[in-house]
Protein backbone atom coordinates (compact mmCIF):
# COMPACT_ATOMS: atom_id res chain seq x y z
CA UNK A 1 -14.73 -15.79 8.84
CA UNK A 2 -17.90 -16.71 6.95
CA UNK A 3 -19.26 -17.45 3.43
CA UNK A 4 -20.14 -14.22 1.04
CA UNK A 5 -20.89 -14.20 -2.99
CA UNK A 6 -18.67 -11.96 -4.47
CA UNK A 7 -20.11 -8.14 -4.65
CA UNK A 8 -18.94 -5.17 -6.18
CA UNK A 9 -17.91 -4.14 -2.27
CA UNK A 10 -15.08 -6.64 -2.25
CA UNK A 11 -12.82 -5.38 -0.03
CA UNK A 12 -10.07 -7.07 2.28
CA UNK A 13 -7.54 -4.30 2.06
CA UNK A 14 -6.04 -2.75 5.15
CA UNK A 15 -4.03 0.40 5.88
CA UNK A 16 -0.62 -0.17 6.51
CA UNK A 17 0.38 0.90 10.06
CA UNK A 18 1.26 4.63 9.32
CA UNK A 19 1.96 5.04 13.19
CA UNK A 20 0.51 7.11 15.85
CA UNK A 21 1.53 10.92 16.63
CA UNK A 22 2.97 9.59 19.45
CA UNK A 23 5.39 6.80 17.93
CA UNK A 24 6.30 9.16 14.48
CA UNK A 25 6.99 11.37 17.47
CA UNK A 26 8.98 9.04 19.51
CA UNK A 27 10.81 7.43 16.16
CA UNK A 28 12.10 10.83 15.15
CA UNK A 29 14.03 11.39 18.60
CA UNK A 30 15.54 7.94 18.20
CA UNK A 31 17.07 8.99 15.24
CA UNK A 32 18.38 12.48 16.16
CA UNK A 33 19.37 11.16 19.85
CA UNK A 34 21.56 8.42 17.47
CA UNK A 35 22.59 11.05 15.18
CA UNK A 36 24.07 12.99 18.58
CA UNK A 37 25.04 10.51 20.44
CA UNK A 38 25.76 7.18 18.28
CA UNK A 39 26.76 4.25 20.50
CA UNK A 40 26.14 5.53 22.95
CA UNK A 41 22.15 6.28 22.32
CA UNK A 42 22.24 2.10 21.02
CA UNK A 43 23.27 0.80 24.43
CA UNK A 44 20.48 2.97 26.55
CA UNK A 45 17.94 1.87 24.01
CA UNK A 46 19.10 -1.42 24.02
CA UNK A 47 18.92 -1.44 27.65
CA UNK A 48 15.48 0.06 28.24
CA UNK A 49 13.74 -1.87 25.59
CA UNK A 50 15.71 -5.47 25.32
CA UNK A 51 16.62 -5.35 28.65
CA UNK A 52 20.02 -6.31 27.35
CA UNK A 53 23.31 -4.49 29.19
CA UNK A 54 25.68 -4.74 26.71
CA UNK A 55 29.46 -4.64 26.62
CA UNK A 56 29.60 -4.51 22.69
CA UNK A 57 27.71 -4.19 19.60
CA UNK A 58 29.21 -6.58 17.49
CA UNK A 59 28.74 -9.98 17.95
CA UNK A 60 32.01 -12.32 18.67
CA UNK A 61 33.37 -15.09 17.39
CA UNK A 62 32.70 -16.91 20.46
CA UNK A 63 28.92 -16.15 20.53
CA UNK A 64 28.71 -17.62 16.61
CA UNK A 65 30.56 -20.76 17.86
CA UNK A 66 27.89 -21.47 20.96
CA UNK A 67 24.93 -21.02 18.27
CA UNK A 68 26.72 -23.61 16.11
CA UNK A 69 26.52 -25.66 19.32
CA UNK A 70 23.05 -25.13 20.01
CA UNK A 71 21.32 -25.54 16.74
CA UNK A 72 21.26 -29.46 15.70
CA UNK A 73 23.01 -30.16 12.62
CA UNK A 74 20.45 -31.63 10.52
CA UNK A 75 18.77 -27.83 10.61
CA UNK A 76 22.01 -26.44 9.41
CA UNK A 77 21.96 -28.87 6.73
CA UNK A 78 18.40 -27.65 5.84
CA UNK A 79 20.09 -23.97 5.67
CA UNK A 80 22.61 -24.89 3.49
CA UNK A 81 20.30 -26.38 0.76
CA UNK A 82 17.43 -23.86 1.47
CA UNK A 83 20.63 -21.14 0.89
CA UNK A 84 21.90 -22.83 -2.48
CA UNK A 85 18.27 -23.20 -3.98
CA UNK A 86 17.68 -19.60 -2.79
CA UNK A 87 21.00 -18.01 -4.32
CA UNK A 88 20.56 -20.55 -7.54
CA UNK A 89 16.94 -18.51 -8.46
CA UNK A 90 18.34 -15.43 -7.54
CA UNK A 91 21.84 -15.71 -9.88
CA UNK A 92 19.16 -15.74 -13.06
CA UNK A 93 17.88 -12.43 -12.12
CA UNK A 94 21.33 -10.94 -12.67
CA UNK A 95 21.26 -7.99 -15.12
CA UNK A 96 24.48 -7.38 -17.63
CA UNK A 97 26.23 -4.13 -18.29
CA UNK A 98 25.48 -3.28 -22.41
CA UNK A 99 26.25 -1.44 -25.05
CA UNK A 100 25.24 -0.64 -28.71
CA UNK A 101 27.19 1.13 -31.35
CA UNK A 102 25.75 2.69 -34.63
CA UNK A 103 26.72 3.74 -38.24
CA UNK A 104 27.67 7.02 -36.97
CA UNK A 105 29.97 5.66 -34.27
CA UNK A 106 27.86 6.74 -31.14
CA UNK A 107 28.27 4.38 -28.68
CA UNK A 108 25.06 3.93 -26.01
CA UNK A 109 25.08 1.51 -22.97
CA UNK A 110 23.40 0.79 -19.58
CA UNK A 111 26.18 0.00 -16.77
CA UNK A 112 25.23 -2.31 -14.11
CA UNK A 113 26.98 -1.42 -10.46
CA UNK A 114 26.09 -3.30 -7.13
CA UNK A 115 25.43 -1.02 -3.96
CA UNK A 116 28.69 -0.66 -2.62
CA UNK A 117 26.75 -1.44 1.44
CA UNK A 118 23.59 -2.42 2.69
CA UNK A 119 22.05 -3.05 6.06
CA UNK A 120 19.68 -5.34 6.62
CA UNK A 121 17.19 -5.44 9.65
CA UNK A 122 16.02 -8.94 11.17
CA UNK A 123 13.70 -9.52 13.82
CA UNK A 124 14.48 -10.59 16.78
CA UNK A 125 14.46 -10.69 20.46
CA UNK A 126 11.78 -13.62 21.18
CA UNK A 127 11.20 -14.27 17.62
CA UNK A 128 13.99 -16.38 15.26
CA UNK A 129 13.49 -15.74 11.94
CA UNK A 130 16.96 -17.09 9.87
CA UNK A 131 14.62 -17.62 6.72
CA UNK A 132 15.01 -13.61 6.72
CA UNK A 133 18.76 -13.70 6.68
CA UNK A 134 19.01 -15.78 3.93
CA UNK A 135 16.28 -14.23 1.80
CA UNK A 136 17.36 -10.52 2.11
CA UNK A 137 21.48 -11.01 2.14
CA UNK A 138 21.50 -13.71 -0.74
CA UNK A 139 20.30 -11.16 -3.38
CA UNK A 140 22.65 -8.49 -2.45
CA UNK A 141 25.48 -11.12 -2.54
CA UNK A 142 24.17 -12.27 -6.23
CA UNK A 143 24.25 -8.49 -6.99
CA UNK A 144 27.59 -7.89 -5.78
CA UNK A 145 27.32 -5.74 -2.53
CA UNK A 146 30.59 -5.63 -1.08
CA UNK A 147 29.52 -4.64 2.07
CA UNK A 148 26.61 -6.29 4.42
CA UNK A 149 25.97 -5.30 7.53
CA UNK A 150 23.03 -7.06 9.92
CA UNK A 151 21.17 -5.81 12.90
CA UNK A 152 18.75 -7.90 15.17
CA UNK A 153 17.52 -7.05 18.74
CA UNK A 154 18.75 -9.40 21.25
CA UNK A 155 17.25 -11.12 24.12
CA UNK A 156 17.49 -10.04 27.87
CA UNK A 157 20.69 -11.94 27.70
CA UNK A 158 21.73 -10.35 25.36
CA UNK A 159 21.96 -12.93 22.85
CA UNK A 160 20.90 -13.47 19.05
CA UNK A 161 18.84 -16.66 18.49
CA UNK A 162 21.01 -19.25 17.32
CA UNK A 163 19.56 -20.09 13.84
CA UNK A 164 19.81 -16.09 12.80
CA UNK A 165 23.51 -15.71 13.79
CA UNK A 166 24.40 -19.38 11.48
CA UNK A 167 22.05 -18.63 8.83
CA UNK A 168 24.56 -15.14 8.25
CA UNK A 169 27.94 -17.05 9.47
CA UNK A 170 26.78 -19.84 6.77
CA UNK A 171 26.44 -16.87 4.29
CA UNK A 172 29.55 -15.20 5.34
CA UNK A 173 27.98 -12.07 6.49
CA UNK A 174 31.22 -10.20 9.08
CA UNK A 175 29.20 -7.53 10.34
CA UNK A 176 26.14 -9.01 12.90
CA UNK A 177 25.43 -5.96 15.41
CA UNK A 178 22.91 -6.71 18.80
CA UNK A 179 20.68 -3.60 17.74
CA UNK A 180 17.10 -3.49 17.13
CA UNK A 181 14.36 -1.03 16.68
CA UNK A 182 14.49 2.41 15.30
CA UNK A 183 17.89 3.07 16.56
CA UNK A 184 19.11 0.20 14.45
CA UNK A 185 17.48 1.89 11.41
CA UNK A 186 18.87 5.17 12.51
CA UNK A 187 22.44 3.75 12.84
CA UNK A 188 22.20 2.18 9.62
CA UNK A 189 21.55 4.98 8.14
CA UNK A 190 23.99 7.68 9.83
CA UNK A 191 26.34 5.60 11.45
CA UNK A 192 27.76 5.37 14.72
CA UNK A 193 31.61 4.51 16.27
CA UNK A 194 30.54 0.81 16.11
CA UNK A 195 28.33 0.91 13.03
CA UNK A 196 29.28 2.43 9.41
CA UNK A 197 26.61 3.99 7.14
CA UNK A 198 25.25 2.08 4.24
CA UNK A 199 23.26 2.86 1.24
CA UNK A 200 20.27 0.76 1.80
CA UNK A 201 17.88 -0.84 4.56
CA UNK A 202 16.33 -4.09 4.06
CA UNK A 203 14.37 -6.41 6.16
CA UNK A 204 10.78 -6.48 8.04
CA UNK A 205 9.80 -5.06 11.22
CA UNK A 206 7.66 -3.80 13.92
CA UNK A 207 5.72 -0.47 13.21
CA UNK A 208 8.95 1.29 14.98
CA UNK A 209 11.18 -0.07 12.69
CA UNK A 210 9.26 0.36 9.76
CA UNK A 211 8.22 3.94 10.76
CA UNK A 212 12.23 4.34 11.07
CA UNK A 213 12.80 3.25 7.51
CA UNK A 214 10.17 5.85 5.99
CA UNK A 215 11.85 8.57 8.26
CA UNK A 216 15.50 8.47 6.92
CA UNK A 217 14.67 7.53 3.24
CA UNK A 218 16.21 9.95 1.05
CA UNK A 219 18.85 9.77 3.17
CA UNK A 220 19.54 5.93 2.11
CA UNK A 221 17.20 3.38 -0.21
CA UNK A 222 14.58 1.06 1.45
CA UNK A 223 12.92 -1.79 0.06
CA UNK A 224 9.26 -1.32 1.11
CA UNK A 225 7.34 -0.26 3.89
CA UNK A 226 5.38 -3.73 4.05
CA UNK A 227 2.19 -4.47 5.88
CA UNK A 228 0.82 -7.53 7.37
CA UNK A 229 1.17 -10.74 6.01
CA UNK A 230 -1.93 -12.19 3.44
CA UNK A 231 -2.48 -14.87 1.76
CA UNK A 232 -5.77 -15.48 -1.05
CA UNK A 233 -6.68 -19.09 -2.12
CA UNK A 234 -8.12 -19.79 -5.42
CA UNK A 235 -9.57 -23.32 -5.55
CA UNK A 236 -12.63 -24.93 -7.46
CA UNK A 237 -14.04 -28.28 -6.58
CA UNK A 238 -10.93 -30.18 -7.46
CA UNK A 239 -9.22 -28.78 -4.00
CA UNK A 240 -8.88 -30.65 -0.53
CA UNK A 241 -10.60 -28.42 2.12
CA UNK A 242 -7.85 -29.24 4.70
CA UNK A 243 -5.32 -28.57 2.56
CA UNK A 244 -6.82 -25.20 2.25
CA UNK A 245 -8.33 -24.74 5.51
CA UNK A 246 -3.87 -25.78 6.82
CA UNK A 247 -2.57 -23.15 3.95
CA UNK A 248 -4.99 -19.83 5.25
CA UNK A 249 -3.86 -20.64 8.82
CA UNK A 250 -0.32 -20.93 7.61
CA UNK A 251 -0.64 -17.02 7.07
CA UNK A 252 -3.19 -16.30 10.05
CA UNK A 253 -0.72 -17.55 12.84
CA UNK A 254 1.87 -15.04 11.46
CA UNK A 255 0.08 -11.64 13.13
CA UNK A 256 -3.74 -10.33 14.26
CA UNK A 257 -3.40 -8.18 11.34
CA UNK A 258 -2.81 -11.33 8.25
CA UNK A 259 -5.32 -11.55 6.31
CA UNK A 260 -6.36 -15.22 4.72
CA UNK A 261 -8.92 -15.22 2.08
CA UNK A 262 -10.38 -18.14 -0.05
CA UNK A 263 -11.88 -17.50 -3.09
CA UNK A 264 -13.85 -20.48 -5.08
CA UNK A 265 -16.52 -21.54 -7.14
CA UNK A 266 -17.60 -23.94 -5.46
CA UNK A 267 -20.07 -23.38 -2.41
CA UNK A 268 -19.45 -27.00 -1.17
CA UNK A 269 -15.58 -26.37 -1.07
CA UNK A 270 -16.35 -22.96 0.72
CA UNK A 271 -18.57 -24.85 3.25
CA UNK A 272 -15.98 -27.85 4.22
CA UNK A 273 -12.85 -25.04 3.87
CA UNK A 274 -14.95 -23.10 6.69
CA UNK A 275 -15.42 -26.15 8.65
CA UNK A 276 -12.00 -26.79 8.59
CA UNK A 277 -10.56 -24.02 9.76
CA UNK A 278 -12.31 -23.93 13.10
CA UNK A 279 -11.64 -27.83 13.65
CA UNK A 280 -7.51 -27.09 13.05
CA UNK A 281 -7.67 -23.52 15.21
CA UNK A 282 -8.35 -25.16 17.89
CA UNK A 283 -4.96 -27.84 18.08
CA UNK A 284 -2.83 -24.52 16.73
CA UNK A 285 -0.14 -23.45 19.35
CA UNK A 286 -1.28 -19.86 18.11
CA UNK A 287 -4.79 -20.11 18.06
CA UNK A 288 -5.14 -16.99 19.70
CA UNK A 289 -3.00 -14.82 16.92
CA UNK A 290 -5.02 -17.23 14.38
CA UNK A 291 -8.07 -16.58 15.67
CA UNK A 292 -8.12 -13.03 15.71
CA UNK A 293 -6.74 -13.00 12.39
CA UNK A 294 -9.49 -14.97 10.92
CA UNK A 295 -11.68 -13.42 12.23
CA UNK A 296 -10.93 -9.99 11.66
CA UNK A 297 -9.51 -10.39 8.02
CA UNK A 298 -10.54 -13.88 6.71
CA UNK A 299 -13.48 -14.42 4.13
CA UNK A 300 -14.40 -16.77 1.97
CA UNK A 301 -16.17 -15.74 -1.07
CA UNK A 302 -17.78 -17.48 -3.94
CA UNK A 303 -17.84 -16.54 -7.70
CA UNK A 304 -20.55 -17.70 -10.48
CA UNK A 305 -17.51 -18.11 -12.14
CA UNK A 306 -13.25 -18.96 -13.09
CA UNK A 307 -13.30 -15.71 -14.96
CA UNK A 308 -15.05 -14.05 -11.88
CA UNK A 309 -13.02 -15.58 -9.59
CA UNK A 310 -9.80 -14.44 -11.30
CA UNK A 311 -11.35 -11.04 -11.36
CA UNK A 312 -11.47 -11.12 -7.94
CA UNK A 313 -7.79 -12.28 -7.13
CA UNK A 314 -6.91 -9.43 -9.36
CA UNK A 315 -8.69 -6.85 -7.56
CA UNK A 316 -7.35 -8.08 -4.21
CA UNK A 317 -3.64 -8.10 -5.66
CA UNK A 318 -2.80 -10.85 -2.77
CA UNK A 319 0.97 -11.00 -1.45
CA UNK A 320 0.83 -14.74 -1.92
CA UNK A 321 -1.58 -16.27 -4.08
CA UNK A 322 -2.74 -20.25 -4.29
CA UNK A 323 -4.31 -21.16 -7.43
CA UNK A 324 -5.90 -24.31 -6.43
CA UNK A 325 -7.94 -26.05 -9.64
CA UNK A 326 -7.88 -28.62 -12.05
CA UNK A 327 -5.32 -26.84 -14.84
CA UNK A 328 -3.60 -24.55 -12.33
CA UNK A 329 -1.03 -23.02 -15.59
CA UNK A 330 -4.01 -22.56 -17.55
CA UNK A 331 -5.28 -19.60 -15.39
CA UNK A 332 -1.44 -18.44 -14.66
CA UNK A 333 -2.04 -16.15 -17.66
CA UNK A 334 -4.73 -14.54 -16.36
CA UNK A 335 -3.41 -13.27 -13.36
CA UNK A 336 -1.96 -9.94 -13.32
CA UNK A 337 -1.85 -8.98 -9.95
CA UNK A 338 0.11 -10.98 -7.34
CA UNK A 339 3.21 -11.01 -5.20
CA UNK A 340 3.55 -14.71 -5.58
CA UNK A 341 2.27 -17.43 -7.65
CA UNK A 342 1.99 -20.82 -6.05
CA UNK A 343 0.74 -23.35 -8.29
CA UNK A 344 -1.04 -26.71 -7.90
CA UNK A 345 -1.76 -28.55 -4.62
CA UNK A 346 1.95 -29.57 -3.67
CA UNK A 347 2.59 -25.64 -3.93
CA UNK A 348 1.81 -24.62 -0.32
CA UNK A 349 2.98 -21.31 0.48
CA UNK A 350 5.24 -22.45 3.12
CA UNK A 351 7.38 -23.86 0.06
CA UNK A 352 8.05 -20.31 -1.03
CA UNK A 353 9.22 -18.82 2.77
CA UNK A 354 11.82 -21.40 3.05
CA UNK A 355 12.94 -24.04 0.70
CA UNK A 356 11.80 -23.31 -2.98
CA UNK A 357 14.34 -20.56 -4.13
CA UNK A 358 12.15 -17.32 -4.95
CA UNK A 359 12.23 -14.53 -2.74
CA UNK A 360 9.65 -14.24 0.68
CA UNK A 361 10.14 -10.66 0.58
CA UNK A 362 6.79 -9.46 -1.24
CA UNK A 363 4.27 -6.45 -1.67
CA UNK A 364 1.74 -6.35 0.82
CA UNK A 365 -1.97 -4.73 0.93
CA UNK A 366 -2.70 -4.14 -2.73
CA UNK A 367 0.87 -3.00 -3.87
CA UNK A 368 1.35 -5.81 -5.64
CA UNK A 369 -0.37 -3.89 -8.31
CA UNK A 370 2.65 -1.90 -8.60
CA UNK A 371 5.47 -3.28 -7.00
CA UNK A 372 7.47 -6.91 -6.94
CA UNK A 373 9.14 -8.69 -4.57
CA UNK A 374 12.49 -8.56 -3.03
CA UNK A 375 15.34 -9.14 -6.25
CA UNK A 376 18.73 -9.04 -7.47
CA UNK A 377 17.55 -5.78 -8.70
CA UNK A 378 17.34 -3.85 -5.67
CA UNK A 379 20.77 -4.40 -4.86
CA UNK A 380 22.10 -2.42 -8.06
CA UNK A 381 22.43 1.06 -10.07
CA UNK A 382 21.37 1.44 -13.57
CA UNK A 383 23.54 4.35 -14.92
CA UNK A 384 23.17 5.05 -18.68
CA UNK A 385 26.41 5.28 -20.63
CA UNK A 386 26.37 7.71 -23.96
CA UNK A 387 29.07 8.49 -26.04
CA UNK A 388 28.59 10.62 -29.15
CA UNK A 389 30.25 10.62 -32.03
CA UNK A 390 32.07 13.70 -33.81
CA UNK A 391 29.22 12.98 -36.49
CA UNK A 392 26.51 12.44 -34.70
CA UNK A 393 26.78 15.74 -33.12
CA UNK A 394 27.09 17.41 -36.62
CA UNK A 395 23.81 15.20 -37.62
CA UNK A 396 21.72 16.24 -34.51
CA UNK A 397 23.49 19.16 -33.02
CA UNK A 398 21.21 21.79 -34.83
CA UNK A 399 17.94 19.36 -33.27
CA UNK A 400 19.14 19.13 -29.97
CA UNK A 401 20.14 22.93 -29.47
CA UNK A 402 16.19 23.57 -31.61
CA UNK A 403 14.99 21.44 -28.64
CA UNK A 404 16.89 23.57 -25.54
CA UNK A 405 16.24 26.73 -26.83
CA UNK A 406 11.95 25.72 -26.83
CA UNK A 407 12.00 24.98 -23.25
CA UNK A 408 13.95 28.19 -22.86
CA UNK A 409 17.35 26.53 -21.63
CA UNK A 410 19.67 29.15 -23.96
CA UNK A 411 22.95 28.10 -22.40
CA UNK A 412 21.79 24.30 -23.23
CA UNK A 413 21.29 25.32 -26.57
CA UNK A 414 25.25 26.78 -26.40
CA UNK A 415 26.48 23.86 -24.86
CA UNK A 416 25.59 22.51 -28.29
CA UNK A 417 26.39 25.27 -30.67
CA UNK A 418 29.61 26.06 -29.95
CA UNK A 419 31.21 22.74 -30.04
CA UNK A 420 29.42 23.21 -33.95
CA UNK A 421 31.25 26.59 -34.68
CA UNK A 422 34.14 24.83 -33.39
CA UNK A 423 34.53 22.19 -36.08
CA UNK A 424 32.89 25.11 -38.54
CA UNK A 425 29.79 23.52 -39.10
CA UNK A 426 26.96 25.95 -40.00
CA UNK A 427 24.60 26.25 -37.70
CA UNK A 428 21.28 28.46 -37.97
């Protein structure tokens, strides 16, 4: 990491992981071996990979009850509020079937139907990540998805960690399947004896999984093909360098691929922020991931300027973005480009991954440009309703066949004309 003025070479962005030859290679016999084979393709893999012999897929009643044991009960007091402030942001996002009526008694609406399943992937195996349970199946429940079903590699012992398997039994999620990987994707997606098809995928993973996800969509939905993690800070002189040295690390220790960038206008806030960051590496129990994230993709850079600075967080289009300055909601109208918007000093970005409500599922690398983050949304069809009147067909019929028979569609054009002749209206 080190201390640049801003130049018209800005540039943090990475490719996301597109795969090797050799894994697109390897990901698209996973699938067909599933596709052949179903369960029975899931256990080998399981096997080879997790080291896991397993009996079954689906996890028992029994193994939910041991994890309830094993985590302490003031954490799944923490799940429970983290769930209800998660599902209370998420139930304003729900969309309404409508409808509007005119003089001529046509009748046009938008209905509103939740995916009737969805599977959604969570990573596992030495990794416990419950925070993704609850902010991928919440939505879907706000939607109305009947149907969730969750995979997660286990460990050698063929176990879930405990915190995954109560965050879903908290959120009433029946289907919890000991799969991982590619094949999980590729069961998912086709379905198995053990596993039934659903309509979309969900959920971070390695670059099998997510490799896995671009190979059978089409076939169902997928949220995103996400990249690593990122996080850009922008502070003026008003902002506590530890507090912003503790928030780019919060992102760093995630992978050697995160990127943590602070942009500022102040060169004395850039110096002690630098400073910082080497002083709390050092105490981090993954300094190593840290480090190598930092130092690959972490910069500091400082602007002449707010309105420069803001130019800059724009252009980067950050996954998470820190707006650390004196009037923090005066420059939230000047950013147009971000996955998430975390306000004011008491705003850390771990706030947002756990606790706050809003969704930690976000665009990476740029796409935030484009794209949003994880919502009710996702988890529901738009189909357009139209019902035409007996008069508004004699009002427009004569336009709309005009219109089919330009683009050289005669039997469109028909379609139109004789329901005219029909009622003996004259048509040209």
């Amino acid at each position: 990491m080190k201390i640049s003025r801003i130049t018209d070479t800005l540039s943090i962005k990475r490719s996301i992981d597109q795969g090797t030859e050799e894994q697109r290679s390897a990901v698209l016999s996973i699938i067909e071996n599933v596709k052949r084979n179903g369960d029975k393709a899931l256990y080998e893999y399981t096997e080879k990979w997790d080291g896991a012999a397993l009996s079954q897929l689906k996890v028992t009643e029994e193994e939910i009850s041991a994890a309830y044991e094993e985590l302490p009960a003031e954490m799944i007091t923490i799940f429970k509020e983290a769930a209800a402030n998660i599902r209370a942001y998420h139930e304003k996002q729900v969309r309404n079937s409508w409808f509007t009526t005119d003089e001529a008694g046509t009748l046009l609406g938008q209905k509103i139907t939740p995916l009737d399943a969805v599977g959604v992937y969570v990573p596992g195996g030495k990794a416990a990540y419950p925070s993704s349970v609850l902010m991928n199946v919440i939505p879907a429940q706000v939607a109305g998805v009947n149907r969730i079903a969750m995979v997660s590699p286990p460990d050698e012992t063929g176990k879930l960690p405990a915190g995954v398997l109560v965050a879903a039994d908290l959120l009433g999620v029946k289907e919890i399947y000991k799969v991982g990987g590619a094949q999980a994707v590729a069961a998912l997606a086709y379905g198995t004896e053990s596993i039934q098809p659903v309509h979309k995928i969900v959920g971070p993973g390695n670059v099998f999984v997510a490799l896995a996800k671009r190979e059978v969509y089409g076939q169902v939905d997928i949220d995103s093909i996400a990249g690593p993690s990122e996080i850009v800070v922008l502070a003026d002189e008003t902002a506590q360098a530890d507090e912003v040295a503790a928030d780019l690390l919060s992102q760093a220790e995630h992978d050697e691929l995160a990127s943590s960038v602070l942009v500022t206008t102040s060169m004395k806030l850039a110096e002690e922020v630098l400073m910082e960051v080497k002083k709390q590496l050092a105490t981090l129990p993954r300094q190593e991931i840290a480090r190598a994230s930092i130092e690959q993709f972490g910069a500091i850079y400082v602007a002449e300027s707010l309105d420069e600075a803001v130019e800059t967080v724009n252009s980067l289009a950050p996954e998470h973005l820190e707006v650390l300055t004196n009037e923090p909601m005066s420059v939230l109208p000047m950013i147009k480009h971000a996955g998430a918007i975390f306000l004011g000093r008491f705003s850390t970005e771990p706030v947002g991954d756990y606790f706050a409500g809003p969704n930690h599922v976000l665009p990476t690398n740029g796409t935030a440009t484009f794209s949003s983050g994880l919502s009710v949304d996702e988890f529901v069809k738009k189909s357009s309703v139209i019902f035409y009147s007996e008069k508004a067909l004699q009002q427009n019929g004569e336009k709309i066949a005009a219109f089919a028979r330009l683009e050289g569609l005669e039997a469109h054009a028909r379609a139109v004309d004789i329901r005219l002749k029909k009622q003996g209206w004259e048509t040209k």
